[in-house]
C-alpha atoms as a PDB file:
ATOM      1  CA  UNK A   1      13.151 138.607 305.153  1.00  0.00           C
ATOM      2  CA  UNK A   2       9.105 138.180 305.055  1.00  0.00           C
ATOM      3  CA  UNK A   3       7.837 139.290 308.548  1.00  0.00           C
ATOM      4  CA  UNK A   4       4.904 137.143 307.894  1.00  0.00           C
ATOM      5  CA  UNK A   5       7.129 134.319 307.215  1.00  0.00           C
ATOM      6  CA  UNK A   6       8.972 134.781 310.335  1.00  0.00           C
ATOM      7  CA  UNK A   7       5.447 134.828 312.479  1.00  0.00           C
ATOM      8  CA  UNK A   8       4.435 131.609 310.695  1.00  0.00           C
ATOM      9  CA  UNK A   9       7.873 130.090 311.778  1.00  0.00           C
ATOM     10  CA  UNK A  10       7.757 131.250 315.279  1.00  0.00           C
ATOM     11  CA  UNK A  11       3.603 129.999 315.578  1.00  0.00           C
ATOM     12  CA  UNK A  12       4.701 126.443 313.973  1.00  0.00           C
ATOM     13  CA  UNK A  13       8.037 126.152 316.824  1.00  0.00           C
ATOM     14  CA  UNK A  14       5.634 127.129 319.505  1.00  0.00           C
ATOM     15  CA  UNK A  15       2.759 125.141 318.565  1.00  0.00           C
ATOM     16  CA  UNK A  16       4.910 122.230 317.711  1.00  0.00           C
ATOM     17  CA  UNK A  17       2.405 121.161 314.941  1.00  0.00           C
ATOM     18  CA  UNK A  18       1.234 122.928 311.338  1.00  0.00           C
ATOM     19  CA  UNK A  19      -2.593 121.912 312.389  1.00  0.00           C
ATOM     20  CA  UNK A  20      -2.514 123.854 315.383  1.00  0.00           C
ATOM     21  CA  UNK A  21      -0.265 127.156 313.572  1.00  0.00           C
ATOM     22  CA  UNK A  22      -2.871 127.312 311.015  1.00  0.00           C
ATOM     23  CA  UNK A  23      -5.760 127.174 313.448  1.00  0.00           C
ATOM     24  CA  UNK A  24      -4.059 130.129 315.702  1.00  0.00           C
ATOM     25  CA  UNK A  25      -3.084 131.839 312.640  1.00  0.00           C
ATOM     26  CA  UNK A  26      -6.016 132.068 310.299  1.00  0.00           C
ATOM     27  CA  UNK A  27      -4.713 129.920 307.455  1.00  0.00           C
ATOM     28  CA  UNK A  28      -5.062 126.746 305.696  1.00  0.00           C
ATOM     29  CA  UNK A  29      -2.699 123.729 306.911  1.00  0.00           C
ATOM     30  CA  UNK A  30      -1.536 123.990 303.009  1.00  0.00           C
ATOM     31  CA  UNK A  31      -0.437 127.926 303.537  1.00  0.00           C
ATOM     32  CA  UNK A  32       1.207 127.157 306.439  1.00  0.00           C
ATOM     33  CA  UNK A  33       3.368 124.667 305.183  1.00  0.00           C
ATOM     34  CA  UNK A  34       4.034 126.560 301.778  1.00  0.00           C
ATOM     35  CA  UNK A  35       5.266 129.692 303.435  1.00  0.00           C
ATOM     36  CA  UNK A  36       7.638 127.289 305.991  1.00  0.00           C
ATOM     37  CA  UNK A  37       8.865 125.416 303.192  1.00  0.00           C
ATOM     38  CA  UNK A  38       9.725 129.147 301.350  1.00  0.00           C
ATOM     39  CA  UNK A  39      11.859 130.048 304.438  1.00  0.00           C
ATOM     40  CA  UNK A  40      13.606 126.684 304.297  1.00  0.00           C
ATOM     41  CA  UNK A  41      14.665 127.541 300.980  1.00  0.00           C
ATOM     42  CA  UNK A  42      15.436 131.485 301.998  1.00  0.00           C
ATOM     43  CA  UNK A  43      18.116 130.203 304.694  1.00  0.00           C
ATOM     44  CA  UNK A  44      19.224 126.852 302.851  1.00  0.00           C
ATOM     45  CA  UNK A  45      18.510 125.097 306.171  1.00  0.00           C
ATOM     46  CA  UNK A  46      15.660 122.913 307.328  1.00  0.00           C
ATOM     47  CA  UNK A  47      14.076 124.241 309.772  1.00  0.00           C
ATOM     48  CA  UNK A  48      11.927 121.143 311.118  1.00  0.00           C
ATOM     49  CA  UNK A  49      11.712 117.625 311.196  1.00  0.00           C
ATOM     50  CA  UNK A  50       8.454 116.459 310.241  1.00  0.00           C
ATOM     51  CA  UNK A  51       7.036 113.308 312.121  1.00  0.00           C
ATOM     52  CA  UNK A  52       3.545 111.228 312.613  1.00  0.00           C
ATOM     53  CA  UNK A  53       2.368 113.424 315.082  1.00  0.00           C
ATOM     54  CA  UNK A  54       3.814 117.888 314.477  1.00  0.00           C
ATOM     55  CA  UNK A  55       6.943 119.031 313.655  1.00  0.00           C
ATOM     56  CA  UNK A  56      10.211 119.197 315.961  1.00  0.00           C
ATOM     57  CA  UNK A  57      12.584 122.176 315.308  1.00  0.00           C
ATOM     58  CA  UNK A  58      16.376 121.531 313.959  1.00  0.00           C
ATOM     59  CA  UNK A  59      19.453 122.902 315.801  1.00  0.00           C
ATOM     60  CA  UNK A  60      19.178 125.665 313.263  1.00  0.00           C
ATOM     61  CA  UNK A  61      15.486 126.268 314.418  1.00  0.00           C
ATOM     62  CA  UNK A  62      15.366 126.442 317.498  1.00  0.00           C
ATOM     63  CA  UNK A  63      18.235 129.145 316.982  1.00  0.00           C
ATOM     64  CA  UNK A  64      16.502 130.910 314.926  1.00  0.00           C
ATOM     65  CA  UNK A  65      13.199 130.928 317.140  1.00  0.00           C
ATOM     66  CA  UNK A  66      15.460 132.379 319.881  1.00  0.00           C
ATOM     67  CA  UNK A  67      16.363 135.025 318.048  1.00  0.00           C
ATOM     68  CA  UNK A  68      13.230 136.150 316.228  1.00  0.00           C
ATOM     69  CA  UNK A  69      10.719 135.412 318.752  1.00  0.00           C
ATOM     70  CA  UNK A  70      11.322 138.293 321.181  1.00  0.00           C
ATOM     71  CA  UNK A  71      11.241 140.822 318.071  1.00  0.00           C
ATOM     72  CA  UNK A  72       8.142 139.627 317.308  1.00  0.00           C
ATOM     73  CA  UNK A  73       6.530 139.685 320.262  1.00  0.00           C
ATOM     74  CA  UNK A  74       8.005 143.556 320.514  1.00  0.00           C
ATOM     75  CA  UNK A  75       6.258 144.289 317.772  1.00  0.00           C
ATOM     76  CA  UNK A  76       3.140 142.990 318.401  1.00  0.00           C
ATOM     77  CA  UNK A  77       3.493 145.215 321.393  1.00  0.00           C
ATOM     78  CA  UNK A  78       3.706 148.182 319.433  1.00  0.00           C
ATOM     79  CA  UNK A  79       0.889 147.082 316.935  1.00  0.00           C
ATOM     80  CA  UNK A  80      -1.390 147.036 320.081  1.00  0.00           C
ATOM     81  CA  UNK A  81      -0.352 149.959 322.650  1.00  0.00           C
ATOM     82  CA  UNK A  82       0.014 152.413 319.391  1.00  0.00           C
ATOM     83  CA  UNK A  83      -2.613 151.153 316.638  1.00  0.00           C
ATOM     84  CA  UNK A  84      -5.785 150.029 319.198  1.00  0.00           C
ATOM     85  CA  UNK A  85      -8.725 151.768 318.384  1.00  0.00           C
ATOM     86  CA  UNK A  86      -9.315 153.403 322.181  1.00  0.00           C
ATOM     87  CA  UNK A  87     -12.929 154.089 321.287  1.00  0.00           C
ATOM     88  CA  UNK A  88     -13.838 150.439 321.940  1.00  0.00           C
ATOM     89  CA  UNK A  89     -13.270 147.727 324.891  1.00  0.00           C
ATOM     90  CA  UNK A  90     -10.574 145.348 323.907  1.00  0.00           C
ATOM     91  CA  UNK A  91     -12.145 141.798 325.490  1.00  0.00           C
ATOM     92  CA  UNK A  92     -10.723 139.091 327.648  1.00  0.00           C
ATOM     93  CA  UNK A  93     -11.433 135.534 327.062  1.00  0.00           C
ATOM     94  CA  UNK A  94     -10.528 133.647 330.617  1.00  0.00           C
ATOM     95  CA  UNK A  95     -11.430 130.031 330.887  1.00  0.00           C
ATOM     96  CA  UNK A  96     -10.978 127.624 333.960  1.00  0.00           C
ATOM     97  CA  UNK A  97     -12.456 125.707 336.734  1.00  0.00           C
ATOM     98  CA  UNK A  98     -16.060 126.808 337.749  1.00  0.00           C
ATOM     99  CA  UNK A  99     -15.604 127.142 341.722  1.00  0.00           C
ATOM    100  CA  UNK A 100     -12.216 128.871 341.709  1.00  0.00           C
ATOM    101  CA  UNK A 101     -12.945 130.908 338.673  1.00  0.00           C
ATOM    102  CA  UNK A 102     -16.235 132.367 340.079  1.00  0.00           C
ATOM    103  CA  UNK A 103     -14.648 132.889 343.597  1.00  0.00           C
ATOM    104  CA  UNK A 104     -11.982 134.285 342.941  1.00  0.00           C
ATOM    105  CA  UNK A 105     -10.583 134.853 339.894  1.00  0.00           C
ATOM    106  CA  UNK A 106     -13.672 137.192 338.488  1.00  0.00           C
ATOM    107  CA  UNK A 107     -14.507 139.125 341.625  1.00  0.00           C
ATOM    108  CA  UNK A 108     -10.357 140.116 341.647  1.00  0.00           C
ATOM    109  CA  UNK A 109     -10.571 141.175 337.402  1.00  0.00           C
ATOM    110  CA  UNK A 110     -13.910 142.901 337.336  1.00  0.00           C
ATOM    111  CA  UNK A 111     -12.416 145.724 338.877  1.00  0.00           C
ATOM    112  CA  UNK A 112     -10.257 146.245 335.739  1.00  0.00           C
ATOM    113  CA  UNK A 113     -13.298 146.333 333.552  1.00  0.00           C
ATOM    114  CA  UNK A 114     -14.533 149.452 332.438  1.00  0.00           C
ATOM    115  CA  UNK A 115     -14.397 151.990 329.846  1.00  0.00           C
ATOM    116  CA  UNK A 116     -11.347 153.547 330.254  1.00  0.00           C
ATOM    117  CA  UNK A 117      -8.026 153.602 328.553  1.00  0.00           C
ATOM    118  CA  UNK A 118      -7.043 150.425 330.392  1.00  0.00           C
ATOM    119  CA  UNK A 119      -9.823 149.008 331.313  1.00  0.00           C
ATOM    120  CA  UNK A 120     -11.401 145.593 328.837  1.00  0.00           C
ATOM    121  CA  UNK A 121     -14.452 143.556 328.560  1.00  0.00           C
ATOM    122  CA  UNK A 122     -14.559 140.101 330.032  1.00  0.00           C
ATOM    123  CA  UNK A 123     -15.991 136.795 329.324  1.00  0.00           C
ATOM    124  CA  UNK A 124     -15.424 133.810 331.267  1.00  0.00           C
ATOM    125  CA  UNK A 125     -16.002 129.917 330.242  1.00  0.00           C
ATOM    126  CA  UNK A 126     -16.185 126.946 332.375  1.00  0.00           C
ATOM    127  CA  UNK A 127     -14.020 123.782 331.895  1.00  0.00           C
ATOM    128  CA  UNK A 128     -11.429 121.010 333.084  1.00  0.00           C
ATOM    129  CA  UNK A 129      -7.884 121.340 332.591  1.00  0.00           C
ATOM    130  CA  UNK A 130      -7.530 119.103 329.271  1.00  0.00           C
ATOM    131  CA  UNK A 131     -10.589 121.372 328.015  1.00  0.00           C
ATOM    132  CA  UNK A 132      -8.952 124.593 329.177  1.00  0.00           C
ATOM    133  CA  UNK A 133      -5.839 124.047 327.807  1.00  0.00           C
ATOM    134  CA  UNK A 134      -6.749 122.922 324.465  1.00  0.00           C
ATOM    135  CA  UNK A 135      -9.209 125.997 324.622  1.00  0.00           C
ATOM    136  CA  UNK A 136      -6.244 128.121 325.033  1.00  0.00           C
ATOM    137  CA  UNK A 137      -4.380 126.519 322.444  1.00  0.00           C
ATOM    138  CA  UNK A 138      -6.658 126.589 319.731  1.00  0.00           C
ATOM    139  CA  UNK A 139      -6.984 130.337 320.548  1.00  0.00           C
ATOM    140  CA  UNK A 140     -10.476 130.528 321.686  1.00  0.00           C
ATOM    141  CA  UNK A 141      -9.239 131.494 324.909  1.00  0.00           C
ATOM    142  CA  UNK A 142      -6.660 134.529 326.154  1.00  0.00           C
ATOM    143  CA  UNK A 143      -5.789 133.634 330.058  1.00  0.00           C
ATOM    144  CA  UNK A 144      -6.201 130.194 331.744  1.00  0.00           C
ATOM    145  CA  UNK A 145      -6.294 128.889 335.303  1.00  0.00           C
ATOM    146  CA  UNK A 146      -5.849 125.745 335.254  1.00  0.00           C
ATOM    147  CA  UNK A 147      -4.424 122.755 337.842  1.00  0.00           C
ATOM    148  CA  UNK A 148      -1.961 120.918 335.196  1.00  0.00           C
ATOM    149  CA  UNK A 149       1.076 122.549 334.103  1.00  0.00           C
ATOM    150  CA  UNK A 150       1.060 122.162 330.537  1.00  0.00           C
ATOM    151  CA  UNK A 151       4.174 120.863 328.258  1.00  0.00           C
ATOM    152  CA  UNK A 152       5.311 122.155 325.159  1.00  0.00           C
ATOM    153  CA  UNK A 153       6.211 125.759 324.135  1.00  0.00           C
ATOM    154  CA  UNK A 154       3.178 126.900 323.304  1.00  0.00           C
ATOM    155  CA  UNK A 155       1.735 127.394 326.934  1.00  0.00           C
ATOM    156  CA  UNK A 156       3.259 129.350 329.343  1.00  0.00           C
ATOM    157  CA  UNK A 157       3.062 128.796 332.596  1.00  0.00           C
ATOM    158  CA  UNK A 158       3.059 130.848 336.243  1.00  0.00           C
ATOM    159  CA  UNK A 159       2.207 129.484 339.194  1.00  0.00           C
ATOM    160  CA  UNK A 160      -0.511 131.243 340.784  1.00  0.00           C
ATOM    161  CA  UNK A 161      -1.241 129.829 343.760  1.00  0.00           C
ATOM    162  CA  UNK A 162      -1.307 126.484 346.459  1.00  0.00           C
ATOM    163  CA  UNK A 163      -5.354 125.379 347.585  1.00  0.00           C
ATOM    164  CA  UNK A 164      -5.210 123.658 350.875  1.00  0.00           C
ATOM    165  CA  UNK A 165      -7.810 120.935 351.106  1.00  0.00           C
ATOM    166  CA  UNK A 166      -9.591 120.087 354.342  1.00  0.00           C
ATOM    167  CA  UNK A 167     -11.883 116.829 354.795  1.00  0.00           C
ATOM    168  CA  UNK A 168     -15.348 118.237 356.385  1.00  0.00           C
ATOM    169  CA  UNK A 169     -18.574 116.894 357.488  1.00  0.00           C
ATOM    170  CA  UNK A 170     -21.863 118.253 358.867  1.00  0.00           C
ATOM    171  CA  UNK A 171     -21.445 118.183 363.064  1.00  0.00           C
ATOM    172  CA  UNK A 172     -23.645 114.853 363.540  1.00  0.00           C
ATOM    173  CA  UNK A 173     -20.917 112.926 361.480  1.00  0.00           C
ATOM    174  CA  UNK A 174     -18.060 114.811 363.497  1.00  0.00           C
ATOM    175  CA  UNK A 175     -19.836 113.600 366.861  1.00  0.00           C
ATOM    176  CA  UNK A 176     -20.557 110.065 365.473  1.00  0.00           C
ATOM    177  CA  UNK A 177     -17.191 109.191 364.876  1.00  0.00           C
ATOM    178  CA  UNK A 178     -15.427 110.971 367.352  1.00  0.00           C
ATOM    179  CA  UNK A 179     -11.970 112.359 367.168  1.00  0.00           C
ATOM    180  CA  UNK A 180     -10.559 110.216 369.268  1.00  0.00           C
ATOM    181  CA  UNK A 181     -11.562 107.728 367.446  1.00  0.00           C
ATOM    182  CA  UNK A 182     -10.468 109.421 364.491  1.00  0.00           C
ATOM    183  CA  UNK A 183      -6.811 109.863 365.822  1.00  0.00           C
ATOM    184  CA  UNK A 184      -6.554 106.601 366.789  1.00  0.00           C
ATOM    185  CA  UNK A 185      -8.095 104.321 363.492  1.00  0.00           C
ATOM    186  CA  UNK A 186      -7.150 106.997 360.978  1.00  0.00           C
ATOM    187  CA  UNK A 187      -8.861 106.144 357.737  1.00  0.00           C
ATOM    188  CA  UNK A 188     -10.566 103.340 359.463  1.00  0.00           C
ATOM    189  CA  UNK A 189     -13.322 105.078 361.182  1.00  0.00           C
ATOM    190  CA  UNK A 190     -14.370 107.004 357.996  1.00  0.00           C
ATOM    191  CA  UNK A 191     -15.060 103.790 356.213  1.00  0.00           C
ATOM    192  CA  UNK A 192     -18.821 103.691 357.136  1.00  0.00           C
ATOM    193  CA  UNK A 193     -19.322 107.208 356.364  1.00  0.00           C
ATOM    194  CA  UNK A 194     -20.798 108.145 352.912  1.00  0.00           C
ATOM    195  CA  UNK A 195     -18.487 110.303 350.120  1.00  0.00           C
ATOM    196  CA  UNK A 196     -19.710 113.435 348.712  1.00  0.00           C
ATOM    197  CA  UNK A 197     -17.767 113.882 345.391  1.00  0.00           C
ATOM    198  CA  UNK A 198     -17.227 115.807 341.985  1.00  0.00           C
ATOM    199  CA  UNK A 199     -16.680 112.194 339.657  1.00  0.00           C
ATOM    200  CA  UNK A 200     -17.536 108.740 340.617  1.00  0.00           C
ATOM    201  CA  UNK A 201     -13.573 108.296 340.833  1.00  0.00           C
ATOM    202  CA  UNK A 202     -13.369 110.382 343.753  1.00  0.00           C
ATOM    203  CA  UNK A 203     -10.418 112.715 342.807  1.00  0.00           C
ATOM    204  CA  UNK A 204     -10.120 115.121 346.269  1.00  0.00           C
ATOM    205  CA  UNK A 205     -11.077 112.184 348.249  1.00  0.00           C
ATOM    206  CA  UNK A 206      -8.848 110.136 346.649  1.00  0.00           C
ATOM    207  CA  UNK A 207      -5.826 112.339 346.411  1.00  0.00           C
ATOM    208  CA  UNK A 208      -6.396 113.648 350.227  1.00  0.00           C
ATOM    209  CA  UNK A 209      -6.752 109.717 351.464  1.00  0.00           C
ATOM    210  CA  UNK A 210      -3.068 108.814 349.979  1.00  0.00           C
ATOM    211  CA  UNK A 211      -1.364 112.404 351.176  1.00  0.00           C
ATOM    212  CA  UNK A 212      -2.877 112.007 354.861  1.00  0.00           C
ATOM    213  CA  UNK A 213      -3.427 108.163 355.474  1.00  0.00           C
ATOM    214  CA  UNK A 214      -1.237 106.442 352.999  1.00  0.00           C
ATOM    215  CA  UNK A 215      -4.343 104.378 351.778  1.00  0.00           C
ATOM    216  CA  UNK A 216      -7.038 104.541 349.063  1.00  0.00           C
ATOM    217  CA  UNK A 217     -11.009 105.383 350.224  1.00  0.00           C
ATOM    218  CA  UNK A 218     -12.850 102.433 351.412  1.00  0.00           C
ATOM    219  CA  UNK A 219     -16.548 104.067 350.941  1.00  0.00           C
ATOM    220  CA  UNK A 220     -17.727 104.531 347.208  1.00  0.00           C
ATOM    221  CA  UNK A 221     -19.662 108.162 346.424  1.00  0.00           C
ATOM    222  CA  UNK A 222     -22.873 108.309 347.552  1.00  0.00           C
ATOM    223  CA  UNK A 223     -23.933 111.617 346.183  1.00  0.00           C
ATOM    224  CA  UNK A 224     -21.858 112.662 342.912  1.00  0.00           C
ATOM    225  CA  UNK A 225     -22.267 116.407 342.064  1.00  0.00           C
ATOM    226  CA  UNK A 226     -20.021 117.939 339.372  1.00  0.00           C
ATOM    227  CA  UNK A 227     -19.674 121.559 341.299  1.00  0.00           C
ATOM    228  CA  UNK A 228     -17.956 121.834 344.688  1.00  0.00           C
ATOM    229  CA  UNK A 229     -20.271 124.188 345.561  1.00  0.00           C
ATOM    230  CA  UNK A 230     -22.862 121.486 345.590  1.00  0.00           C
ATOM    231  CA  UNK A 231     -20.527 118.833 347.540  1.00  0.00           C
ATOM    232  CA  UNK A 232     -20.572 121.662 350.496  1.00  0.00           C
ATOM    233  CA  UNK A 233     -24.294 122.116 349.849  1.00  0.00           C
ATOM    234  CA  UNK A 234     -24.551 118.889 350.593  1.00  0.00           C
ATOM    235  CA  UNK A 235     -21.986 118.044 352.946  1.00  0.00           C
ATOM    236  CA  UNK A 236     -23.478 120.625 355.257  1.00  0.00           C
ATOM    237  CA  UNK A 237     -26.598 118.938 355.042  1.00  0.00           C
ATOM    238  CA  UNK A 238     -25.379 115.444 356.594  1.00  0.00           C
ATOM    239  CA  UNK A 239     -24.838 113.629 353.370  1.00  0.00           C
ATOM    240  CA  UNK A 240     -21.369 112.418 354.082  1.00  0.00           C
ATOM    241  CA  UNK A 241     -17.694 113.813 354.311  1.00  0.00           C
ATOM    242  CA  UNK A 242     -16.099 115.569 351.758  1.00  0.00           C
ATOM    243  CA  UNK A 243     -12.526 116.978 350.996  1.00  0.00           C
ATOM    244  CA  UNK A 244     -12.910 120.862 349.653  1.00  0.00           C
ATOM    245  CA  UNK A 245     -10.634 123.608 349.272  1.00  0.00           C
ATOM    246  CA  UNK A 246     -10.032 125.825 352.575  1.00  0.00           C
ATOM    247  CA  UNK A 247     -11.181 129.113 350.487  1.00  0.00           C
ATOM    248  CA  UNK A 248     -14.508 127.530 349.640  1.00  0.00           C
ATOM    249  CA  UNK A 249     -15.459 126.168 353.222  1.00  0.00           C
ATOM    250  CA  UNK A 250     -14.167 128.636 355.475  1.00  0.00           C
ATOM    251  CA  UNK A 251     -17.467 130.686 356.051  1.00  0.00           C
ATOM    252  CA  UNK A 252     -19.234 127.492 356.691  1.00  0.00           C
ATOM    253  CA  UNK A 253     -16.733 125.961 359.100  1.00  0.00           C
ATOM    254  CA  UNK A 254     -16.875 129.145 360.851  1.00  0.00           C
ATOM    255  CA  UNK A 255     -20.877 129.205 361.218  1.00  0.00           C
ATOM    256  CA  UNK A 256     -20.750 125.801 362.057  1.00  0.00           C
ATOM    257  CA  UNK A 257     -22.337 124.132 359.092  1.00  0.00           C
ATOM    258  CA  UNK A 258     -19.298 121.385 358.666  1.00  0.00           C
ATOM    259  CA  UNK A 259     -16.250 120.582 360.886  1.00  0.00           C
ATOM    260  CA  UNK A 260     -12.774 119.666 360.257  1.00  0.00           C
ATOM    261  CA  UNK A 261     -12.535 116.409 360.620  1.00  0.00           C
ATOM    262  CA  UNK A 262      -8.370 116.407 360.487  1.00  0.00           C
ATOM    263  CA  UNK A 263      -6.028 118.675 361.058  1.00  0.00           C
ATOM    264  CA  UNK A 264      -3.066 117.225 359.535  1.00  0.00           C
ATOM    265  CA  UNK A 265       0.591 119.054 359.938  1.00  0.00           C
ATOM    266  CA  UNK A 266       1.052 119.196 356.252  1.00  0.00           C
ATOM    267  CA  UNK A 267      -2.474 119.510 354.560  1.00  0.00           C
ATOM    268  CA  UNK A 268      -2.680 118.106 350.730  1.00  0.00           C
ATOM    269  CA  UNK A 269      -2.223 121.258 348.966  1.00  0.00           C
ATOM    270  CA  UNK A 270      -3.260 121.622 344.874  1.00  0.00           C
ATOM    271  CA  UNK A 271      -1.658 124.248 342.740  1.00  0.00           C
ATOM    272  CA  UNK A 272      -3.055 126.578 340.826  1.00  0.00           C
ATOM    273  CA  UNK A 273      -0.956 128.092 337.526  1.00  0.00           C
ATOM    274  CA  UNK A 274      -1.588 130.729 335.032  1.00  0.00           C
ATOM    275  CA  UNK A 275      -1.612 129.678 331.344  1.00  0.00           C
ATOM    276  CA  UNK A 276      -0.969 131.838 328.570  1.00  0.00           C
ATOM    277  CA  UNK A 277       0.096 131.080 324.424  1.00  0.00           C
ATOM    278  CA  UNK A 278       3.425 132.224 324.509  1.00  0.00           C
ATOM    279  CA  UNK A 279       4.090 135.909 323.034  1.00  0.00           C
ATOM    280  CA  UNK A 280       0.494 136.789 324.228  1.00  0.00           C
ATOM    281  CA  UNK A 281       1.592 138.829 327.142  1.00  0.00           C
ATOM    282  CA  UNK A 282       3.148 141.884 324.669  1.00  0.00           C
ATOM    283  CA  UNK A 283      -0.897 142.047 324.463  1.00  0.00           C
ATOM    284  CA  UNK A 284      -1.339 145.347 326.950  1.00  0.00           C
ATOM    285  CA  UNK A 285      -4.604 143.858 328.198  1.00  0.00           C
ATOM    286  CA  UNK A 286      -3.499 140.389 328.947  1.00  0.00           C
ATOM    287  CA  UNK A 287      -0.609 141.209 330.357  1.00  0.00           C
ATOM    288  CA  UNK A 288      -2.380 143.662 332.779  1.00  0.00           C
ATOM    289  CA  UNK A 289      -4.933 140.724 334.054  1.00  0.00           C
ATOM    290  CA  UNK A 290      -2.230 138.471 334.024  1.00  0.00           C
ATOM    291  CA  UNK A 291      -0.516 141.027 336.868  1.00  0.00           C
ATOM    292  CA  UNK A 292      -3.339 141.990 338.412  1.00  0.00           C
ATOM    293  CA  UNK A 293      -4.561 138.099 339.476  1.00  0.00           C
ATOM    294  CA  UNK A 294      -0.752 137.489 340.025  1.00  0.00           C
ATOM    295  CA  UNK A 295      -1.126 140.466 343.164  1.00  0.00           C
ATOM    296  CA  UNK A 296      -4.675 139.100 344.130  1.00  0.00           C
ATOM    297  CA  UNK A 297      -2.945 135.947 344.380  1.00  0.00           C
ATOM    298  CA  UNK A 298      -0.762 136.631 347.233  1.00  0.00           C
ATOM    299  CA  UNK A 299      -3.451 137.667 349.077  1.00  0.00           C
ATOM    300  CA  UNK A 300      -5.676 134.508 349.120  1.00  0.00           C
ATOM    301  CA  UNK A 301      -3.194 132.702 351.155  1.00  0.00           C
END
């Protein structure tokens, strides 16, 4: 049997769709579907059921996938421990969120770059999950970090790690309302006090207001900045309360700049996963990253 045949069929159960096989493949929609259809006929069996939106694999498929998939991967393996030309830097493409990308994902990798025989050349990109994920998909990325678990069996999926997210404000606002008060209104006594957010719909505030208080955010953003980097920026400088990770704000609550507001016994936690296209991790290079932030991982707790 074709071995290219068998990596079209394994591309197409993965990606669930021919589009998105021929875009990760190199080929024309057309080719893709030709050399399916030829393995259809090879085995007498269909192998997928074609609907509006991609393909879903048959019994006989999805048997078929199991079986061929981890050969395939093997050799792909073997193609790139034993054929790589070891003269040149193989590169990593890593996409995900800005804040948690920059502090931590790339200080932890850049000490596997390098010119040596395991060593690769990185590039980073910047995006939201739906963006990083259908980066990843489409191939233009190798490794994502993303906050959505994605579906399908294209993606994998690892979990990397849990974000704990504390609600902060510059001192002033901390003495103003008073944690007594604070204990005893709850979300009340925040209602006066402006939001400092990523998106006018106030996702951390949002999602850190139903976890802790059972209730939605009374105050509407006042300053909207689309880096949490910014939102502490600002939040240290008295523009209103804000809800960041505990990684980002930690130096600043311990100089002072903002205060914890709450201290809840079970802080709204966010979790982090690690996203690769399925059969990418017999790649010697992404497979090593993929480890290596894995290990940095448990440390950042």
């Amino acid at each position: 049997m074709d071995l290219a045949l068998l990596r079209t069929f394994v591309t197409v159960h993965r990606a669930g769709s021919f589009t998105r096989a021929a875009a990760l493949l190199g080929l024309s929609q057309p080719a893709v579907t030709s050399q399916i259809r030829t393995l259809e006929r090879q085995l007498g069996r269909p192998l997928f059921l074609r609907q509006a939106r991609g393909v879903t694999p048959t019994t006989i498929g999805d048997e078929l996938a199991h079986k061929a998939a981890p050969h395939l991967d093997a050799l792909v393996e073997i193609t790139e421990t034993g054929l790589d030309d070891e003269s040149s830097l193989r590169s990593l493409h890593l996409a995900g969120p800005p804040e948690f990308t920059a502090e931590r994902a790339l200080p932890a990798l850049t000490e596997l770059t390098g010119e040596d025989t395991q060593g690769f050349a990185l590039r980073a990109s910047f995006g939201n999950a739906e963006e990083t994920l259908e980066g990843l998909a489409a191939g233009h990325h190798d490794l994502a970090i993303t906050t959505a678990r994605p579906r399908g069996a294209l993606l994998t999926a690892t979990a990397l790690c849990d974000e704990e997210h504390v609600l902060v404000a510059a001192p002033h606002w901390a003495d103003r309302i008073g944690s007594g008060t604070l204990r005893l209104k709850g979300a009340h006594a925040l209602e006066d006090v402006p939001v400092v957010e990523v998106h006018e719909s106030l996702p951390f505030v949002s999602r850190y207001w139903a976890s802790v208080y059972d209730s939605r955010p009374a105050a509407p953003g006042t300053v909207i900045v689309p880096d949490l980097r910014a939102v502490l920026a600002c939040a240290a400088a008295g523009a209103g309360l804000a809800v960041l990770p505990r990684y980002l704000c930690a130096a600043a609550l311990d100089r002072g700049d903002v205060i914890a507001l709450q201290d809840p016994p079970v802080p709204p936690l966010r979790t982090y996963f690690l996203v690769v296209r399925t059969g990418t991790l017999a790649m010697p290079h992404i497979a090593r990253a993929h480890e290596w932030l894995l290990r940095a991982a448990s440390d950042w707790a």
